[in-house]
C-alpha atoms as a PDB file:
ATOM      1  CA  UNK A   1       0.000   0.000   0.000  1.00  0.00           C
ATOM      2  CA  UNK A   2       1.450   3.696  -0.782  1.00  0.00           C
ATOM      3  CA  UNK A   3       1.055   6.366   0.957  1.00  0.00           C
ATOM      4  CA  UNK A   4      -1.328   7.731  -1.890  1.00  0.00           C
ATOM      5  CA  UNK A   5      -3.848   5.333  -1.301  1.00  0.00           C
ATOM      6  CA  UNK A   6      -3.540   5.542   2.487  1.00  0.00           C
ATOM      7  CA  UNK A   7      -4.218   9.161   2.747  1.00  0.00           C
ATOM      8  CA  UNK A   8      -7.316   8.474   0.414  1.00  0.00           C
ATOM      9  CA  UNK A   9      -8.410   5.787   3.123  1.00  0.00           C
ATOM     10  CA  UNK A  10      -7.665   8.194   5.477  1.00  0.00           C
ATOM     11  CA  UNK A  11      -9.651  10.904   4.073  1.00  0.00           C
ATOM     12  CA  UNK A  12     -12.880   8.553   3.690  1.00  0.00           C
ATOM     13  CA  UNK A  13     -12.699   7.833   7.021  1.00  0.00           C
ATOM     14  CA  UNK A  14     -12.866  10.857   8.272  1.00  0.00           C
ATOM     15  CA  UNK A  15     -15.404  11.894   6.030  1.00  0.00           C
ATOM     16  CA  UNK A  16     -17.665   8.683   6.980  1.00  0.00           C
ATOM     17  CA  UNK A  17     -17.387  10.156  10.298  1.00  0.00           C
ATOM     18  CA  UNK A  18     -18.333  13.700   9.578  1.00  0.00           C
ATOM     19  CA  UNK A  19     -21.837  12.501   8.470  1.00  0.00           C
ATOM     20  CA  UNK A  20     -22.457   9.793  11.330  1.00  0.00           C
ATOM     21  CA  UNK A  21     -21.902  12.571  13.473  1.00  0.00           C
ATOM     22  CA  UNK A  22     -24.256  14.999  11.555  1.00  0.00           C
ATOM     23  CA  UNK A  23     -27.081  12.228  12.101  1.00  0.00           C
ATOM     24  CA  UNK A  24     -26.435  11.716  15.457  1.00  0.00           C
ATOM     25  CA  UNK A  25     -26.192  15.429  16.330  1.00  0.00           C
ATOM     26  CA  UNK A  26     -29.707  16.178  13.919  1.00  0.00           C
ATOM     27  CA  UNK A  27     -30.891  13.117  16.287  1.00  0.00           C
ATOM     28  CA  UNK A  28     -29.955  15.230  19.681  1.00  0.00           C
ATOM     29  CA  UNK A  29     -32.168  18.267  17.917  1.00  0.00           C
ATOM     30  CA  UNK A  30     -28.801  20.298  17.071  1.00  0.00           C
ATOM     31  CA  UNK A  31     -27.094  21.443  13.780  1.00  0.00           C
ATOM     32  CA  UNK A  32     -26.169  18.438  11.606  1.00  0.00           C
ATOM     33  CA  UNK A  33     -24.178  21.098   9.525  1.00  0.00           C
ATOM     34  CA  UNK A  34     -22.203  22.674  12.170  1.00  0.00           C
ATOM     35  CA  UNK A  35     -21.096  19.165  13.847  1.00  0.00           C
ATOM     36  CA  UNK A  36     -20.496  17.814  10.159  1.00  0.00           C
ATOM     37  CA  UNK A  37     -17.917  20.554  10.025  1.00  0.00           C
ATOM     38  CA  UNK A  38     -16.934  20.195  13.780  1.00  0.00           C
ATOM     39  CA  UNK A  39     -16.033  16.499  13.114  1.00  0.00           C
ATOM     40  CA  UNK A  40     -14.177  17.235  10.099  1.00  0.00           C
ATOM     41  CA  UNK A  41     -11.600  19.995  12.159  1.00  0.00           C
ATOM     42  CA  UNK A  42     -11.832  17.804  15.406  1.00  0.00           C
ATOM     43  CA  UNK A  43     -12.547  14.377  14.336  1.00  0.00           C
ATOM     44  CA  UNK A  44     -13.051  11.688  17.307  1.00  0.00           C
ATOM     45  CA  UNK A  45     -13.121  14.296  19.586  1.00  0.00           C
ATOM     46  CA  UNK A  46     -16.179  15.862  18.256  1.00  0.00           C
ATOM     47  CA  UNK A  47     -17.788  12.574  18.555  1.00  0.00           C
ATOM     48  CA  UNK A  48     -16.547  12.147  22.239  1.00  0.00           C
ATOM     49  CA  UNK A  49     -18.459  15.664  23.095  1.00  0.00           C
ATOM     50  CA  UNK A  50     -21.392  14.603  20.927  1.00  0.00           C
ATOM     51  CA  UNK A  51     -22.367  11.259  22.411  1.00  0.00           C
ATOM     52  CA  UNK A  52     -21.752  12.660  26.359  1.00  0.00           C
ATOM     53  CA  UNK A  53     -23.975  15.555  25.284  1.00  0.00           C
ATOM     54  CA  UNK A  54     -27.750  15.567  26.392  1.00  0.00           C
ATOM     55  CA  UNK A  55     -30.409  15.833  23.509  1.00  0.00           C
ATOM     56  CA  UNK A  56     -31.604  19.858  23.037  1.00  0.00           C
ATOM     57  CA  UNK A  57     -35.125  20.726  24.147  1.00  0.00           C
END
């Protein structure tokens, strides 16, 4: 494997995350937008705060 095709995998990832974390956060009544583009700065750690956050009234 290069290092072409792991940076691809690498960016996928990442990306696959930004929209799991867009659901979840549209699921906890918040911006699916604004944590999509959360994720994509902080990545896991924008999931951590997401899933120990309570769901918006």
């Amino acid at each position: 494997m290069d290092a072409n095709q792991l940076v691809n995998q690498y960016a996928v990832g990442w990306g696959t995350l930004s929209l799991i974390n867009a659901g979840i956060a549209q699921g906890k009544n918040r911006s699916g937008f604004n944590w999509f583009l959360l994720t994509l700065f902080l990545g896991p750690l924008a999931t951590l705060f997401l899933v120990v956050s309570n769901k918006k009234e």
